[in-house]
Protein backbone atom coordinates (compact mmCIF):
# COMPACT_ATOMS: atom_id res chain seq x y z
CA UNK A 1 168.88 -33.49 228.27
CA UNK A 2 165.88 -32.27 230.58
CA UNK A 3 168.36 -29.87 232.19
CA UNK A 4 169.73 -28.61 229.49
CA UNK A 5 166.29 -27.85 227.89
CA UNK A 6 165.37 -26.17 231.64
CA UNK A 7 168.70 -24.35 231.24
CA UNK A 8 167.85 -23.13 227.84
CA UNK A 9 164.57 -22.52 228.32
CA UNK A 10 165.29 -20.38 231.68
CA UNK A 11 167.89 -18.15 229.24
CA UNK A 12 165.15 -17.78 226.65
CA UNK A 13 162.87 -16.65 229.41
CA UNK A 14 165.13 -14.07 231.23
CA UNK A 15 166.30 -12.47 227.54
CA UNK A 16 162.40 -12.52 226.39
CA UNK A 17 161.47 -10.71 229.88
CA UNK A 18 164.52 -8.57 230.21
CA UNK A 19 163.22 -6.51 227.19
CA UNK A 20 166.07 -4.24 225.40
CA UNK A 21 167.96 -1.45 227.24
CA UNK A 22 168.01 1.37 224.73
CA UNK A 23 168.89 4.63 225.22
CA UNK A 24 166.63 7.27 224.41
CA UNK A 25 167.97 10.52 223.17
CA UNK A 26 165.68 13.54 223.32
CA UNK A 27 165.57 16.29 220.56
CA UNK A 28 163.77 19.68 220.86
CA UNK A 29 161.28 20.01 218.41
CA UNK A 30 162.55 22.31 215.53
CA UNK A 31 161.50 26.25 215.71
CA UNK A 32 158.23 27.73 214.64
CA UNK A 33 158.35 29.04 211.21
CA UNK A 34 158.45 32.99 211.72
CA UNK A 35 155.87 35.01 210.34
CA UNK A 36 155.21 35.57 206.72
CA UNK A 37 156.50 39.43 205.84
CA UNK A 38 153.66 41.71 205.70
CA UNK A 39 152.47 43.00 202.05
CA UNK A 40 153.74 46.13 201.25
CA UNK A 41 151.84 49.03 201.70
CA UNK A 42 151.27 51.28 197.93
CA UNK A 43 150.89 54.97 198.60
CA UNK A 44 149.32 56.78 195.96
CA UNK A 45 148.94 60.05 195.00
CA UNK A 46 145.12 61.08 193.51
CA UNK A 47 145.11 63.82 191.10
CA UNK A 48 141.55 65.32 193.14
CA UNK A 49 139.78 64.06 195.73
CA UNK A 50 136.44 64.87 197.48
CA UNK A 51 134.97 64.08 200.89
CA UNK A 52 132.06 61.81 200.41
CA UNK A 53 130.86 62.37 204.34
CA UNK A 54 133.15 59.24 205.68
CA UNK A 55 136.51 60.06 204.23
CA UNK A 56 138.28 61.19 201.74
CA UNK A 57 138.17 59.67 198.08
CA UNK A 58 140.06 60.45 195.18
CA UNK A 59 141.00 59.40 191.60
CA UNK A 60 144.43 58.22 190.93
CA UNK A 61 144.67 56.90 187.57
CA UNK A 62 142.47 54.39 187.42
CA UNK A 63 142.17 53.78 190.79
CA UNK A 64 139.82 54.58 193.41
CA UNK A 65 141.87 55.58 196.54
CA UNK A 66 141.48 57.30 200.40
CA UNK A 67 142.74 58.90 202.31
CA UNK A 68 143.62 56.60 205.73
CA UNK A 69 146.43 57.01 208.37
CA UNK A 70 148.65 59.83 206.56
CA UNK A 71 148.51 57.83 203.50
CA UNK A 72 146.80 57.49 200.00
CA UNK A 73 145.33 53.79 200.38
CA UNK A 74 143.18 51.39 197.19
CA UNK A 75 140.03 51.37 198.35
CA UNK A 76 138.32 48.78 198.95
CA UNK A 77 134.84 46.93 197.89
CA UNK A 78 133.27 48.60 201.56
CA UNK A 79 134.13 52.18 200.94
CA UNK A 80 134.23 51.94 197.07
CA UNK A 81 130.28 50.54 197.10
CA UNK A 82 129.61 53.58 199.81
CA UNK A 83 131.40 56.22 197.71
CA UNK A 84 129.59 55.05 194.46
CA UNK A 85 126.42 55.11 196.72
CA UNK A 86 127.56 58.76 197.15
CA UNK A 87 128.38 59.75 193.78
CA UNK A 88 125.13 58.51 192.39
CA UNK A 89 123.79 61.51 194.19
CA UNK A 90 126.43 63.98 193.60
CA UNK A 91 127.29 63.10 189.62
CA UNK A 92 129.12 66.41 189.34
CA UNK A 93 131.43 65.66 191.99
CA UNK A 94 134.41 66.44 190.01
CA UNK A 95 133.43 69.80 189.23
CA UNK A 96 133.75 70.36 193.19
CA UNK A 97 137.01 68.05 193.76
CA UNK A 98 139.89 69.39 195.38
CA UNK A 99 143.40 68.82 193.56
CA UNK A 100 145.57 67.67 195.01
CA UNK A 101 149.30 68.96 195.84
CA UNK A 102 151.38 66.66 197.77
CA UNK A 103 152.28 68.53 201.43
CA UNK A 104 149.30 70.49 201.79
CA UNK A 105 146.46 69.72 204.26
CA UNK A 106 143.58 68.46 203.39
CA UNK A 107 140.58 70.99 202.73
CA UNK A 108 138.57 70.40 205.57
């Protein structure tokens, strides 16, 4: 009996100490997502503009837009606020605006 406890308990031993032989099987980590698309870009057209000393501004609509890059951009809250800074000195600027027809130059 003392053997076969010895016997059993050497077995028990050797399983508990072997551990389990697995095999591991390694997977690349999936791809980055790609980037999001980039907005698109609205070109307008203003019916006049005006230089306000930075850059060109003009009315399209009801829009405020300028002139940035070889296209008519939205303005935004930075050149808007310095353009109204600029109008409140020049209220008649529309009496001095430039219309505009697409394919021209601008009136420098």
């Amino acid at each position: 009996m003392m053997k076969r406890i010895c016997l059993l308990s050497l077995i028990l031993a050797a399983v508990c100490l072997s551990g389990c032989v697995t095999r591991v099987v390694y997977a690349p980590p999936p791809p980055p997502p790609g980037a999001p698309p980039a907005p698109a870009v609205v070109a307008y057209t203003p019916d006049y503009y005006v230089w306000d000393g930075y850059e060109y501004v003009g009315v399209c609509g009801d829009h405020y837009v300028y002139y940035n890059a070889g296209a008519w951009l939205v303005c935004d809250a930075v050149i808007l606020g310095r353009f109204h800074g600029w109008e409140r000195y020049h209220a008649d600027w529309r009496r001095g605006a430039v219309h505009y027809h697409r394919g021209h130059e601008l009136h420098r």
